[in-house]
N, C-alpha and C. Protein backbone atom coordinates (compact mmCIF):
# COMPACT_ATOMS: atom_id res chain seq x y z
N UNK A 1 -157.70 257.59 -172.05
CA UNK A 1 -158.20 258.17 -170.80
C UNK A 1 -157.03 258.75 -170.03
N UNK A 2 -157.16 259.77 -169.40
CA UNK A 2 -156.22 260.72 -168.98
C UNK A 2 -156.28 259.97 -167.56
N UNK A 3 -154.85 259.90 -167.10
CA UNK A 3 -154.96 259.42 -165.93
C UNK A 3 -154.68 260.46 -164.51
N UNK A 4 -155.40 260.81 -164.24
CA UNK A 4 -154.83 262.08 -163.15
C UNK A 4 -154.14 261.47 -161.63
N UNK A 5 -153.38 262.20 -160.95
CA UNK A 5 -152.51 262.04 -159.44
C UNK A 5 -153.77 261.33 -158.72
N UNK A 6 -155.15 261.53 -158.72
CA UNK A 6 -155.68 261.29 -157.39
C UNK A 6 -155.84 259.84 -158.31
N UNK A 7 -156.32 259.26 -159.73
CA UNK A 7 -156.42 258.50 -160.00
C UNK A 7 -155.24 257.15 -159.41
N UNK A 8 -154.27 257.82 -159.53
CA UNK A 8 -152.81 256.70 -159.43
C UNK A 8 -152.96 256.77 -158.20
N UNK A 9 -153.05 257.35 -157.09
CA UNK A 9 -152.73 256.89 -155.95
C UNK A 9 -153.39 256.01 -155.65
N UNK A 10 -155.29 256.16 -156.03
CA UNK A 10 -155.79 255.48 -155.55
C UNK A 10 -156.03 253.85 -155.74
N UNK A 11 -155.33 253.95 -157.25
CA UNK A 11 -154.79 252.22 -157.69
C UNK A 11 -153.95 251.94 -156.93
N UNK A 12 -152.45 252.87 -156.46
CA UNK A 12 -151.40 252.43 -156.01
C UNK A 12 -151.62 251.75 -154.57
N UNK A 13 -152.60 253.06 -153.71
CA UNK A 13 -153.68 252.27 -152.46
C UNK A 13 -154.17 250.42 -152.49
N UNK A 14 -155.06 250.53 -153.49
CA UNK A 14 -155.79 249.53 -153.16
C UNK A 14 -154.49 247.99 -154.27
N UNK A 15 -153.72 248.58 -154.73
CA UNK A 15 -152.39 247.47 -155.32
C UNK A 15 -151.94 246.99 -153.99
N UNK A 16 -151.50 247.89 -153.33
CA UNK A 16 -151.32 247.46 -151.92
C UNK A 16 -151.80 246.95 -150.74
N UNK A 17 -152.69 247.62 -150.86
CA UNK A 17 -153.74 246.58 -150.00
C UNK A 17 -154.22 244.90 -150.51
N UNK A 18 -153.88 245.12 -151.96
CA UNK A 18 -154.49 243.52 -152.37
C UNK A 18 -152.92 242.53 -152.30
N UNK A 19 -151.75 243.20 -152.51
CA UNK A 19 -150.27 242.87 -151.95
C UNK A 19 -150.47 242.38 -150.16
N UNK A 20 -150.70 243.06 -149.63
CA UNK A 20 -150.60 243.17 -148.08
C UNK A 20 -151.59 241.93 -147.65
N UNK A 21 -152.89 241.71 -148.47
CA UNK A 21 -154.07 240.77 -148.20
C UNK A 21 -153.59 239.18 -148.22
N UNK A 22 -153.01 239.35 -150.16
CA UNK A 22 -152.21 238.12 -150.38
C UNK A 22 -151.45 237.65 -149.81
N UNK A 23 -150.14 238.48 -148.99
CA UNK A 23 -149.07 238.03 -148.15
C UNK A 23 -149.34 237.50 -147.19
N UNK A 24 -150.17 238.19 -146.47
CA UNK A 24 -150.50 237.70 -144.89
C UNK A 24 -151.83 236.40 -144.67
N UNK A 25 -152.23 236.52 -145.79
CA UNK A 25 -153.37 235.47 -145.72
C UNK A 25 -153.42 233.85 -145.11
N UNK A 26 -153.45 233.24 -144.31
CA UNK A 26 -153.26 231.84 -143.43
C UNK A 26 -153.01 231.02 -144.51
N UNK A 27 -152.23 230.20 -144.43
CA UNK A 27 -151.86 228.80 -145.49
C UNK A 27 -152.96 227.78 -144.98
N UNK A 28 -153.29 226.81 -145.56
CA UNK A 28 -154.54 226.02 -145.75
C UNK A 28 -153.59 224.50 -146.22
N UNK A 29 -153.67 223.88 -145.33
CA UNK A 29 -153.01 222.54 -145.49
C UNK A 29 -154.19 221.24 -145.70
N UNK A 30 -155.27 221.27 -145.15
CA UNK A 30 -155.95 220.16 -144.76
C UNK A 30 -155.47 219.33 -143.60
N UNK A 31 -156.59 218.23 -143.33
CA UNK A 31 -156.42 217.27 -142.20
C UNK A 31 -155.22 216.79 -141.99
N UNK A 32 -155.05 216.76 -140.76
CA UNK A 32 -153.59 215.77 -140.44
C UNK A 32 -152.61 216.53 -139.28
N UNK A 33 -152.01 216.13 -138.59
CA UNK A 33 -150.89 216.79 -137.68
C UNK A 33 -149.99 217.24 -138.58
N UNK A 34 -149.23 218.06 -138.38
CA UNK A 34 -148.32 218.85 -139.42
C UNK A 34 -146.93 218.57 -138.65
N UNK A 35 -146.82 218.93 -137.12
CA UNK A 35 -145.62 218.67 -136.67
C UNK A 35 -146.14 217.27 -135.21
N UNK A 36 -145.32 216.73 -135.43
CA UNK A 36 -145.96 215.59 -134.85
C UNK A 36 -145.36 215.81 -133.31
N UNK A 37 -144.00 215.87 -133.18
CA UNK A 37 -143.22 215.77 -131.73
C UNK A 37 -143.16 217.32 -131.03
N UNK A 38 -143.13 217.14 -129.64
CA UNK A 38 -142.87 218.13 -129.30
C UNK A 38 -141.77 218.87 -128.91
N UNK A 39 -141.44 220.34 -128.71
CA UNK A 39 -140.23 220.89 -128.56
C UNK A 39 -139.35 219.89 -127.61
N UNK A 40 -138.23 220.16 -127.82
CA UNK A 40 -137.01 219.87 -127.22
C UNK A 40 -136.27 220.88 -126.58
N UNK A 41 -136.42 220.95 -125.74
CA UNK A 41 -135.71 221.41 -124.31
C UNK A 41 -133.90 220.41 -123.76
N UNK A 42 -132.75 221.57 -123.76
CA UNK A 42 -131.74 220.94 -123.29
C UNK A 42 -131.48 221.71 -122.22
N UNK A 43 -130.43 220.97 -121.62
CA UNK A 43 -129.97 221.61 -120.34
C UNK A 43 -128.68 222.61 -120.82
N UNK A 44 -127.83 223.81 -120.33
CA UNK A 44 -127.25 224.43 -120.74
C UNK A 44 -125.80 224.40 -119.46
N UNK A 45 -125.00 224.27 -119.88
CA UNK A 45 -123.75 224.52 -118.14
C UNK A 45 -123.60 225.75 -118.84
N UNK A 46 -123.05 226.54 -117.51
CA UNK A 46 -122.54 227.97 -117.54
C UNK A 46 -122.36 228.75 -118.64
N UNK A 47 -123.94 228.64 -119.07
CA UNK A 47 -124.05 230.11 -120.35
C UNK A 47 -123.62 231.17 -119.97
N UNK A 48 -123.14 231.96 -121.04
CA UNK A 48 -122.67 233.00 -120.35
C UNK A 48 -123.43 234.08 -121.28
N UNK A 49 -123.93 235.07 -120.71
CA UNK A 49 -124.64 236.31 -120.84
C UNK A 49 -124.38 237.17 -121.91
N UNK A 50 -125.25 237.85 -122.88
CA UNK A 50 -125.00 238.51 -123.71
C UNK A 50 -125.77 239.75 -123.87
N UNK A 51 -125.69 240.62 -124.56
CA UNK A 51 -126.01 242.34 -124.68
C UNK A 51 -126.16 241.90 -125.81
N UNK A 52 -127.98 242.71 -126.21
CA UNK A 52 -128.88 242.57 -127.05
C UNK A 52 -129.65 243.77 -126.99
N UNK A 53 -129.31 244.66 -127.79
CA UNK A 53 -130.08 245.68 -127.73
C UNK A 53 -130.32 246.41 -126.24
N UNK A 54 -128.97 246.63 -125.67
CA UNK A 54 -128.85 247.37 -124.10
C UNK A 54 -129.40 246.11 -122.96
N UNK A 55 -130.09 244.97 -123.48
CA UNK A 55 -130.26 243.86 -121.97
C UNK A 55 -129.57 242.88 -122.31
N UNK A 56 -129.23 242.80 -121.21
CA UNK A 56 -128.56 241.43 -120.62
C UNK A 56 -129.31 239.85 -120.74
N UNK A 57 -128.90 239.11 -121.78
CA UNK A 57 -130.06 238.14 -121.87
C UNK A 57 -129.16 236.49 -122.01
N UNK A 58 -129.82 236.01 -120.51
CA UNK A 58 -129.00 234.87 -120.26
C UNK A 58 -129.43 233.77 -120.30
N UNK A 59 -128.95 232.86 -121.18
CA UNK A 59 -129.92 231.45 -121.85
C UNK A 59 -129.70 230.30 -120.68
N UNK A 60 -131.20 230.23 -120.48
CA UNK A 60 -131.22 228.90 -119.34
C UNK A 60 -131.45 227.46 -119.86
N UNK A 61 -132.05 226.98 -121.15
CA UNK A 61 -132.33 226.22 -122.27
C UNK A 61 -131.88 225.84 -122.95
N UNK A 62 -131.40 224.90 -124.05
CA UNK A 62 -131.79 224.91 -125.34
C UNK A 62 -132.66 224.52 -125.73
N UNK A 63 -133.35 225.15 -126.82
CA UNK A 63 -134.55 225.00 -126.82
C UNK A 63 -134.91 224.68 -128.90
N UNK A 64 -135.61 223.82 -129.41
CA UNK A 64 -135.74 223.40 -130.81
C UNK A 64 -137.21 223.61 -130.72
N UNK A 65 -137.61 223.79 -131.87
CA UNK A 65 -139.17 223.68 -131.65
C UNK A 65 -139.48 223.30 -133.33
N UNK A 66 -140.53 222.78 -133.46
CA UNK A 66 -141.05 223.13 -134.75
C UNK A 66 -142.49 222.44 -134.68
N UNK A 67 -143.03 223.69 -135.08
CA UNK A 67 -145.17 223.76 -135.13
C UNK A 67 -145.74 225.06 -135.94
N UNK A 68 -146.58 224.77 -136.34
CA UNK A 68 -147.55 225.05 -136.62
C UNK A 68 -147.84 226.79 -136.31
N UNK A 69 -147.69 228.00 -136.80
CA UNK A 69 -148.05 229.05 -136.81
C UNK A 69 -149.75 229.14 -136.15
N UNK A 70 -149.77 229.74 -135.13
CA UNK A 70 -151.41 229.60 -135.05
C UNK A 70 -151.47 231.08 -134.83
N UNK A 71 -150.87 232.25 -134.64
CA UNK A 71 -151.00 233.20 -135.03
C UNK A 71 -149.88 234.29 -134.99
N UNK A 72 -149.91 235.33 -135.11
CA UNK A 72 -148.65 236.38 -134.88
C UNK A 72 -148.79 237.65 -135.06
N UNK A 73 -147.95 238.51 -134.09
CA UNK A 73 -148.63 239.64 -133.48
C UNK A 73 -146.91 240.46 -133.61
N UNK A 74 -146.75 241.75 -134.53
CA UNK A 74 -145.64 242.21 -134.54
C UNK A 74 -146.19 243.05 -133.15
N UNK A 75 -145.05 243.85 -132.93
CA UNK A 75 -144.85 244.98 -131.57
C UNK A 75 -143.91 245.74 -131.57
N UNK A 76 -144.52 247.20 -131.80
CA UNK A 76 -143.31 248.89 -132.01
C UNK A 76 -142.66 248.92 -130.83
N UNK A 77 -144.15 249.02 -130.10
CA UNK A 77 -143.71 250.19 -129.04
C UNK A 77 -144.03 249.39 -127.37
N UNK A 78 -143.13 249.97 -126.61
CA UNK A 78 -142.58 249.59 -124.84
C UNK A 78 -141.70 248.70 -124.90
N UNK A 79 -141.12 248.17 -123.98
CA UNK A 79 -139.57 248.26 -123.57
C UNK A 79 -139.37 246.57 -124.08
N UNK A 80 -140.60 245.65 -123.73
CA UNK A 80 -140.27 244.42 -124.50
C UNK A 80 -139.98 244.60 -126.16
N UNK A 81 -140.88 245.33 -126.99
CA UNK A 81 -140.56 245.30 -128.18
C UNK A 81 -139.27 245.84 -128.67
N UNK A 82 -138.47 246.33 -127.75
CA UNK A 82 -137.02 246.97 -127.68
C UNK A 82 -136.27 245.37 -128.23
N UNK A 83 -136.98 244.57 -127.01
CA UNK A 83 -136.29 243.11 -127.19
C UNK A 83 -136.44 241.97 -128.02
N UNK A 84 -138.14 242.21 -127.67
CA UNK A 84 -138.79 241.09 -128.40
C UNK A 84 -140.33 241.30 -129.73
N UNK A 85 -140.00 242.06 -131.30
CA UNK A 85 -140.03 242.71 -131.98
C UNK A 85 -141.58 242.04 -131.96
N UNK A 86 -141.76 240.35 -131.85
CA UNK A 86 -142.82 239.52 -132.79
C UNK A 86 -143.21 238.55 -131.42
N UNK A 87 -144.68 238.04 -131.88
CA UNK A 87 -144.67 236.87 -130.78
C UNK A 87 -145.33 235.83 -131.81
N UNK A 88 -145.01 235.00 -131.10
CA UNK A 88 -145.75 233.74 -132.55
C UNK A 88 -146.27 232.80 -131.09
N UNK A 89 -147.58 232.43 -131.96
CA UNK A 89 -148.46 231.55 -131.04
C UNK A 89 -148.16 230.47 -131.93
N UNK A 90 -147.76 229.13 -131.27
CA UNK A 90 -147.22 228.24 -132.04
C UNK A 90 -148.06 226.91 -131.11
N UNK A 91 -148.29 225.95 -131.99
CA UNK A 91 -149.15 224.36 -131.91
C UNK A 91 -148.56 223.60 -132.72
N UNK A 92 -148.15 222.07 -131.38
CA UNK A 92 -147.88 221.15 -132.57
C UNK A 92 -148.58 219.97 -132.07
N UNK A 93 -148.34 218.58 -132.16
CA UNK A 93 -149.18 217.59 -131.80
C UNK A 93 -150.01 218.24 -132.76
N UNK A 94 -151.77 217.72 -132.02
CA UNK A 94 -152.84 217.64 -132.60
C UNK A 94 -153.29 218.96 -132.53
N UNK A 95 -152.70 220.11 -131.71
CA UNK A 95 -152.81 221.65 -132.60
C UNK A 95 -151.89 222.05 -133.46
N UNK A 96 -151.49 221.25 -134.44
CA UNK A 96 -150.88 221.70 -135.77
C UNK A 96 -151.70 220.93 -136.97
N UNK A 97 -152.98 219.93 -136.68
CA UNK A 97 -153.82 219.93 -137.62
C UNK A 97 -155.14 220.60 -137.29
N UNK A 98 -155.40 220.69 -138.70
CA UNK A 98 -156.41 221.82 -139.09
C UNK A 98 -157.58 221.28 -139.15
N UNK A 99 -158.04 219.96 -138.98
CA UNK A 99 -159.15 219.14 -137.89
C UNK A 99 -159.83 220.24 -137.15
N UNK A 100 -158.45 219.92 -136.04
CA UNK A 100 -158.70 220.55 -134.52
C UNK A 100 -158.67 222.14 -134.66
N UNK A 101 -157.64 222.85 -135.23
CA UNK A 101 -157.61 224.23 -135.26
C UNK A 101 -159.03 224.74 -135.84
N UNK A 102 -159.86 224.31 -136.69
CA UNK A 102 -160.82 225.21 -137.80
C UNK A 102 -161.74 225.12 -136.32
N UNK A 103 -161.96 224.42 -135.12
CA UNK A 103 -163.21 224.38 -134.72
C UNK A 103 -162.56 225.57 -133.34
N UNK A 104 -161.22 225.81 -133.01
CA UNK A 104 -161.11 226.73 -132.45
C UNK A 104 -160.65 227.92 -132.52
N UNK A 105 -161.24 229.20 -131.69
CA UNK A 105 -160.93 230.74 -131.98
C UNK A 105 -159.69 230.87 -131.41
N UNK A 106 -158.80 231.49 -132.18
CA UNK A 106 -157.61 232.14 -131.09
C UNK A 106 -156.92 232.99 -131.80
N UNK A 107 -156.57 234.38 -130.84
CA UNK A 107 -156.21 235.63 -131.19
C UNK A 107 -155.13 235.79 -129.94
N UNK A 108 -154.15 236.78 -130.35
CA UNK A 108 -153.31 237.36 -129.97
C UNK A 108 -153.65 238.83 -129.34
N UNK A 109 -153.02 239.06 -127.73
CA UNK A 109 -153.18 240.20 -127.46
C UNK A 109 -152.72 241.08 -125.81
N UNK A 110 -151.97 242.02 -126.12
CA UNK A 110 -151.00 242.20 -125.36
C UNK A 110 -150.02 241.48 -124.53
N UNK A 111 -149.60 240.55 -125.83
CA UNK A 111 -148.35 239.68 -125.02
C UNK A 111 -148.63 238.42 -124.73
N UNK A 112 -150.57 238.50 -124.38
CA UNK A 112 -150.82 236.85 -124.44
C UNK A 112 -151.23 235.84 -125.67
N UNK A 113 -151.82 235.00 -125.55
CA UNK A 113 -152.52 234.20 -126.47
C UNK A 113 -154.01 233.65 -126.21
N UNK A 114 -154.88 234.06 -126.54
CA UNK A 114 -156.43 233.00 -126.05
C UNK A 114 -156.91 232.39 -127.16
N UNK A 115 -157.55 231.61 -126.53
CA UNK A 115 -158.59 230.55 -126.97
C UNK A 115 -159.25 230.34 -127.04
N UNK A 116 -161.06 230.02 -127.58
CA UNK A 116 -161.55 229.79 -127.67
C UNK A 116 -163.09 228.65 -128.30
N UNK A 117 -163.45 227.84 -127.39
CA UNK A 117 -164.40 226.48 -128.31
C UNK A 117 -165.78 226.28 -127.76
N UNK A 118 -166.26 226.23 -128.53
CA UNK A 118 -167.79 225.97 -128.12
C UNK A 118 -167.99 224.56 -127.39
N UNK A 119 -167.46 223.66 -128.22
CA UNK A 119 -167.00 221.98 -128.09
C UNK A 119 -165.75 221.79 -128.07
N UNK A 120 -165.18 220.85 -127.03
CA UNK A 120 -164.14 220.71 -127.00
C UNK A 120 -163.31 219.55 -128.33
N UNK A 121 -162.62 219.71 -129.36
CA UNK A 121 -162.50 219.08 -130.09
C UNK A 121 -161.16 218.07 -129.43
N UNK A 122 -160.84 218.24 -128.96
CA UNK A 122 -159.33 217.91 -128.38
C UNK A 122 -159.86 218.03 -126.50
N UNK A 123 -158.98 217.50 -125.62
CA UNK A 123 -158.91 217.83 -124.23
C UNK A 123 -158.17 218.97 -123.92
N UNK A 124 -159.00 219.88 -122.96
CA UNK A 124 -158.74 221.19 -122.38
C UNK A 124 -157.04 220.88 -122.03
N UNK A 125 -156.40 220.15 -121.40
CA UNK A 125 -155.35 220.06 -120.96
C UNK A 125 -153.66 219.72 -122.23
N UNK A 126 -154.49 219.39 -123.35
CA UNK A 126 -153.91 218.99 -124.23
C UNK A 126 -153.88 220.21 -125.65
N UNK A 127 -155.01 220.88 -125.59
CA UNK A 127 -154.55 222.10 -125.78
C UNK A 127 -153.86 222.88 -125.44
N UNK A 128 -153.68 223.03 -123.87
CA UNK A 128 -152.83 223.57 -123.08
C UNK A 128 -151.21 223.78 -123.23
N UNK A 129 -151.61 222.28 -123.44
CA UNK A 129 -149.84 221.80 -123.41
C UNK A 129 -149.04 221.41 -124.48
N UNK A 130 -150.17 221.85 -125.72
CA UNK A 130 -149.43 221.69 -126.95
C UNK A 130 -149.72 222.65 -127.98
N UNK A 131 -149.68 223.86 -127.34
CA UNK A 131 -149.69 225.35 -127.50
C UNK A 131 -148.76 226.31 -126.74
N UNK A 132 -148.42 227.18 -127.10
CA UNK A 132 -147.90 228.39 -126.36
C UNK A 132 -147.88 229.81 -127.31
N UNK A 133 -147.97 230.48 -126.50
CA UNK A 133 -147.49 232.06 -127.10
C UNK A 133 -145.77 232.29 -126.65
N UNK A 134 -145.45 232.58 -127.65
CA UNK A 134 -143.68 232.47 -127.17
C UNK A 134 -143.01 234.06 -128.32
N UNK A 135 -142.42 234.83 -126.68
CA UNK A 135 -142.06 235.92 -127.39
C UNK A 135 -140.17 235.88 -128.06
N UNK A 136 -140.31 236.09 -129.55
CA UNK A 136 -139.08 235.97 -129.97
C UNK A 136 -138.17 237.46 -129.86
N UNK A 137 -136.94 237.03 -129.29
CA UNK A 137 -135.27 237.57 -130.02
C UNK A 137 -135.23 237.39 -130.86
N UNK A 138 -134.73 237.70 -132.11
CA UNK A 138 -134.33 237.24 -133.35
C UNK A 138 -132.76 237.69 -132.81
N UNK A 139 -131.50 236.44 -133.11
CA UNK A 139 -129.72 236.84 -133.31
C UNK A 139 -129.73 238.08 -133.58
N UNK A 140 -130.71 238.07 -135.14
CA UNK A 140 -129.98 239.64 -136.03
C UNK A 140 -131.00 239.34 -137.44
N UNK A 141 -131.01 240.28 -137.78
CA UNK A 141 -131.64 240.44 -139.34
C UNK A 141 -131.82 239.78 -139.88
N UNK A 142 -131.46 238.85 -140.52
CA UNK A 142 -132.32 237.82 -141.20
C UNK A 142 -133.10 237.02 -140.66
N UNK A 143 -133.10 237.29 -139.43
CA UNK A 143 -134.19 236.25 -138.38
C UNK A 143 -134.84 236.65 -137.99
N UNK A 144 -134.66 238.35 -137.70
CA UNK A 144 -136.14 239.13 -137.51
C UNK A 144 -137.00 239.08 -138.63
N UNK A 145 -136.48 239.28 -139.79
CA UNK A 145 -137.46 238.93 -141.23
C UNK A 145 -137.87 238.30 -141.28
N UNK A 146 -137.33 236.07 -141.07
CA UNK A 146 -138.35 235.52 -141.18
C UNK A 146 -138.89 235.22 -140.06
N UNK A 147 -139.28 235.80 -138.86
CA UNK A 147 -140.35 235.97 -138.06
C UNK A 147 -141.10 236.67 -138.00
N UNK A 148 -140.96 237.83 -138.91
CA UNK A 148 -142.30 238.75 -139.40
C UNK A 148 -142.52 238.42 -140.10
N UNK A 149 -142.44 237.59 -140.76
CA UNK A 149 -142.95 237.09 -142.31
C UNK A 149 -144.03 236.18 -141.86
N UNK A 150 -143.67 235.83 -141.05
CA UNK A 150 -144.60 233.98 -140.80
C UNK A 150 -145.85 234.48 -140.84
N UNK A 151 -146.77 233.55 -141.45
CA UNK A 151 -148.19 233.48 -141.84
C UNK A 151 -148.65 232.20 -140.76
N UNK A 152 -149.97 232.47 -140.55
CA UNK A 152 -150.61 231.88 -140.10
C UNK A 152 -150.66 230.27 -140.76
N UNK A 153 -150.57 229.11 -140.54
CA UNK A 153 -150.82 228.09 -141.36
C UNK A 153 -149.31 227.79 -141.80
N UNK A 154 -148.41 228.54 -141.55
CA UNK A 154 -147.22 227.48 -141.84
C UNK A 154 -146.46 227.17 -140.78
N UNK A 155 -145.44 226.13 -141.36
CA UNK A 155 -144.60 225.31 -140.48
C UNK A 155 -142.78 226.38 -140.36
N UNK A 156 -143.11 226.13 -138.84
CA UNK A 156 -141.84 226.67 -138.65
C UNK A 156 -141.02 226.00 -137.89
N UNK A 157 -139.42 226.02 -138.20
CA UNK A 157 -138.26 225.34 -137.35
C UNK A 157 -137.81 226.35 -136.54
N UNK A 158 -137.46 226.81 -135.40
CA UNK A 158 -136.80 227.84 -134.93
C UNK A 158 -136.05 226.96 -133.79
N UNK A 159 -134.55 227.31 -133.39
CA UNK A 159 -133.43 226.77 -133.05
C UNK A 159 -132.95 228.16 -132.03
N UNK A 160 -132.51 227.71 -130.82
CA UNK A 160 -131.82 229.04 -129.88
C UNK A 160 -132.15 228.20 -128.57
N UNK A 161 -132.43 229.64 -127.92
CA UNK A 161 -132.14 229.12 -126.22
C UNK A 161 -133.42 229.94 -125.54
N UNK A 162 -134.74 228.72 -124.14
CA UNK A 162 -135.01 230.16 -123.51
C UNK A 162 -133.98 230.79 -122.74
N UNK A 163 -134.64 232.10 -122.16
CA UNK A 163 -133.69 232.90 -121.81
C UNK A 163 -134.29 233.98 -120.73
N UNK A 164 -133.04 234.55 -119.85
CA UNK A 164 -133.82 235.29 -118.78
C UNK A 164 -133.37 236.76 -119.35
N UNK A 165 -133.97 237.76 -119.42
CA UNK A 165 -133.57 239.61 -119.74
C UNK A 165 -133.39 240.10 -118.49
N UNK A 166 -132.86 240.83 -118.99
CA UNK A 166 -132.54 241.69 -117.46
C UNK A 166 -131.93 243.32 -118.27
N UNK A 167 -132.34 244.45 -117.23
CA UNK A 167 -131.86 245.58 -118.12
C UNK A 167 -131.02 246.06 -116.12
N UNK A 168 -130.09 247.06 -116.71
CA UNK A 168 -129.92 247.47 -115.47
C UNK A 168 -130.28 248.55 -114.54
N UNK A 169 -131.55 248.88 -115.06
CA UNK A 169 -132.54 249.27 -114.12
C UNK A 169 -133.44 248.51 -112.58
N UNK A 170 -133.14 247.29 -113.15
CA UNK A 170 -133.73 245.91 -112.59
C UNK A 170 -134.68 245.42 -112.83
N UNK A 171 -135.56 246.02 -114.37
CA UNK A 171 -136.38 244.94 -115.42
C UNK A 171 -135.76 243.74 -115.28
N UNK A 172 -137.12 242.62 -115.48
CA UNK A 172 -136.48 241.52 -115.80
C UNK A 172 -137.83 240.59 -116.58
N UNK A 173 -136.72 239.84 -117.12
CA UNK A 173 -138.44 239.15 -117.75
C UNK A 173 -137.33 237.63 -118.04
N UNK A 174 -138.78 236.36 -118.25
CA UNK A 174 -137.72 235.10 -117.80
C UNK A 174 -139.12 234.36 -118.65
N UNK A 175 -138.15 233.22 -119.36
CA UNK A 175 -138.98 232.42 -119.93
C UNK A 175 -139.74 231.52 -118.81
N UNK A 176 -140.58 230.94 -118.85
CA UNK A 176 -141.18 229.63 -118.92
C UNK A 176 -140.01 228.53 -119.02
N UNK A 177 -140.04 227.62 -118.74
CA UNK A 177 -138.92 226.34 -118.58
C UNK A 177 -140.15 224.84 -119.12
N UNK A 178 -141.09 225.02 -118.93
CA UNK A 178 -142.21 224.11 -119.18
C UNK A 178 -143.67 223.96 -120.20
N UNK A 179 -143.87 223.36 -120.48
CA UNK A 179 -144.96 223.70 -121.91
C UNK A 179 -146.09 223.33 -121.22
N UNK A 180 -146.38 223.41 -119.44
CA UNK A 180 -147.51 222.94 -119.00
C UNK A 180 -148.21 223.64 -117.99
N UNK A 181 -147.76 224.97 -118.23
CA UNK A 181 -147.98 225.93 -117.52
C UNK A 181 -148.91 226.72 -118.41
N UNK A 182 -149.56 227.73 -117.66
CA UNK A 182 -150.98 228.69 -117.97
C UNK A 182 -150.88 230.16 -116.99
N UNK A 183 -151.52 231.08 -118.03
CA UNK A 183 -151.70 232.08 -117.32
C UNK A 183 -150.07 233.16 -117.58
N UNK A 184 -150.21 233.77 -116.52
CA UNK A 184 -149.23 235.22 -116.68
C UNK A 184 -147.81 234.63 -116.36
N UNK A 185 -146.86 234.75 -117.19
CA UNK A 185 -145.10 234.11 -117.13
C UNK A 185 -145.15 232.54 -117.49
N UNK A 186 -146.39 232.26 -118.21
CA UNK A 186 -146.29 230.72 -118.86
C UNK A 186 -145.79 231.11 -120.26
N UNK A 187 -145.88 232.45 -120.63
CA UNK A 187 -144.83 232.17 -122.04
C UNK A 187 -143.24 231.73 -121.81
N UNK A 188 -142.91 231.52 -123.53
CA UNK A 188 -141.47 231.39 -123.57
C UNK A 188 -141.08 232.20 -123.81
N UNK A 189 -139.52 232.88 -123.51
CA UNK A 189 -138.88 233.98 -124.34
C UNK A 189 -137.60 233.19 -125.09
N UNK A 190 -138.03 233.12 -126.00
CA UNK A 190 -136.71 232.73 -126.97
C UNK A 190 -135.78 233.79 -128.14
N UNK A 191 -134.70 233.28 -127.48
CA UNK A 191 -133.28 233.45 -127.96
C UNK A 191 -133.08 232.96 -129.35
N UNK A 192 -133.88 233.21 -130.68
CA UNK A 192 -133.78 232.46 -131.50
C UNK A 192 -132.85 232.70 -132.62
N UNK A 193 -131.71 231.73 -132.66
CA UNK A 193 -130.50 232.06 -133.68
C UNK A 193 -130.98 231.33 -134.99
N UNK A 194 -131.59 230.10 -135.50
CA UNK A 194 -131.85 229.89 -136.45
C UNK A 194 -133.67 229.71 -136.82
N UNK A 195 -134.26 230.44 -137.68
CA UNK A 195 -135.31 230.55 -138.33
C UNK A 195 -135.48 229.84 -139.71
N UNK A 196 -136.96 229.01 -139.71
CA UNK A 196 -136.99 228.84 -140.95
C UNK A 196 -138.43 228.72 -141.28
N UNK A 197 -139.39 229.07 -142.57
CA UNK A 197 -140.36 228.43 -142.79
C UNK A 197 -140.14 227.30 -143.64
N UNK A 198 -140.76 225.89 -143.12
CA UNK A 198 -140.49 225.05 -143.63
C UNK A 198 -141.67 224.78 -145.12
C-alpha cells in the first residue's frame, strides 16, 4: 500500500496526540495519605534580593513542601508568566489521598484554584488548609522542566523560599506567609531551587 504525505501526517497527528494523552494522564495510587506532614515554613535574616528575569524577587521564607499534585496549569502569556511559567495546585494531609480527592472537583484557572463537593468528604476548613494553588519560579532549567512535567497524581518535593516580586515599574506580587488563608493573595509564590517527582 502506497503511503501518501496526507496519509503520514495524519498518523504522525494522532502518534502524538496518543504521546501527549499518555504523558499527561493523572497517576492513580489508591487509598491512603500520600504525604502525611505539612509544609515547613522557616524564618529567613536579611535575604538579600535577586534579578530573575528583569524582577527583583526577595525571599521572606523558607519554605519545603511535599504533596500531592492536584492539578497544573502552564502560562505563556502576561507579565506573571514572565516570572512564574507553571502553577501547581498541591494537597497533602488527607488531600493527598485519593479517598478524599475522587469525591472532589477541582480545576485550575486564571491564577486561582477551585473546588468543588456535593458532600463534604473531609471538613470545609481542612480542605482549606491543606491545599493551595502556589505559583512557581523555577532557579533555572532543569526545574522549570520538572515542573512542567508534573502530572496530576504524583508526589512532589520542592525546596526554595516564598518570596515578594517587584519590577521597577512598581508591580509587585507577594506570597502568602500562611496555609490558612482563602481567596485573592492566599496563594504562594515560590522561589523554587530544588524539584523533584518523587
Amino acid at each position: 500500500m502506497k503511503l501518501t504525505w496526507t496519509k503520514l501526517i495524519f498518523i504522525v497527528v494522532i502518534a502524538f496526540g496518543a504521546y501527549q494523552h499518555y504523558g499527561q494522564r493523572a497517576v492513580v495510587h489508591g487509598p491512603g495519605v500520600l504525604a502525611a506532614e505539612d509544609p515547613q515554613q522557616t524564618a529567613v535574616n536579611a535575604a538579600q534580593p535577586q534579578t530573575i528575569n528583569g524582577f527583583q524577587v526577595t525571599p521572606l521564607a523558607g519554605f519545603n513542601i511535599k504533596a500531592r499534585v492536584l492539578a497544573s496549569t502552564n502560562y505563556h502569556l502576561g507579565r506573571e508568566a514572565e516570572l512564574s511559567p507553571v502553577d501547581l495546585a498541591l494537597g497533602w494531609g488527607r488531600m493527598s489521598d485519593e479517598t478524599v480527592l475522587k469525591q472532589i472537583d477541582i480545576r485550575q484557572s486564571n491564577r486561582f484554584y477551585y473546588w468543588h463537593v456535593d458532600a463534604f468528604p473531609i471538613p470545609r476548613e481542612e480542605i482549606e488548609s491543606h491545599s493551595a494553588n502556589m505559583h512557581m519560579i523555577p532557579a533555572d532549567a532543569r526545574v522549570e522542566k520538572i515542573l512542567k512535567s508534573a502530572r496530576v497524581g504524583q508526589l512532589v518535593q520542592l525546596r526554595g523560599y516564598l518570596v515578594e516580586a517587584k519590577s521597577a515599574d512598581g508591580w509587585r506580587w507577594q506570597s502568602s506567609l500562611t496555609r490558612h488563608d482563602t481567596g485573592n493573595g492566599a496563594c504562594e509564590l515560590v522561589l523554587v531551587q530544588n524539584a523533584a517527582v518523587l
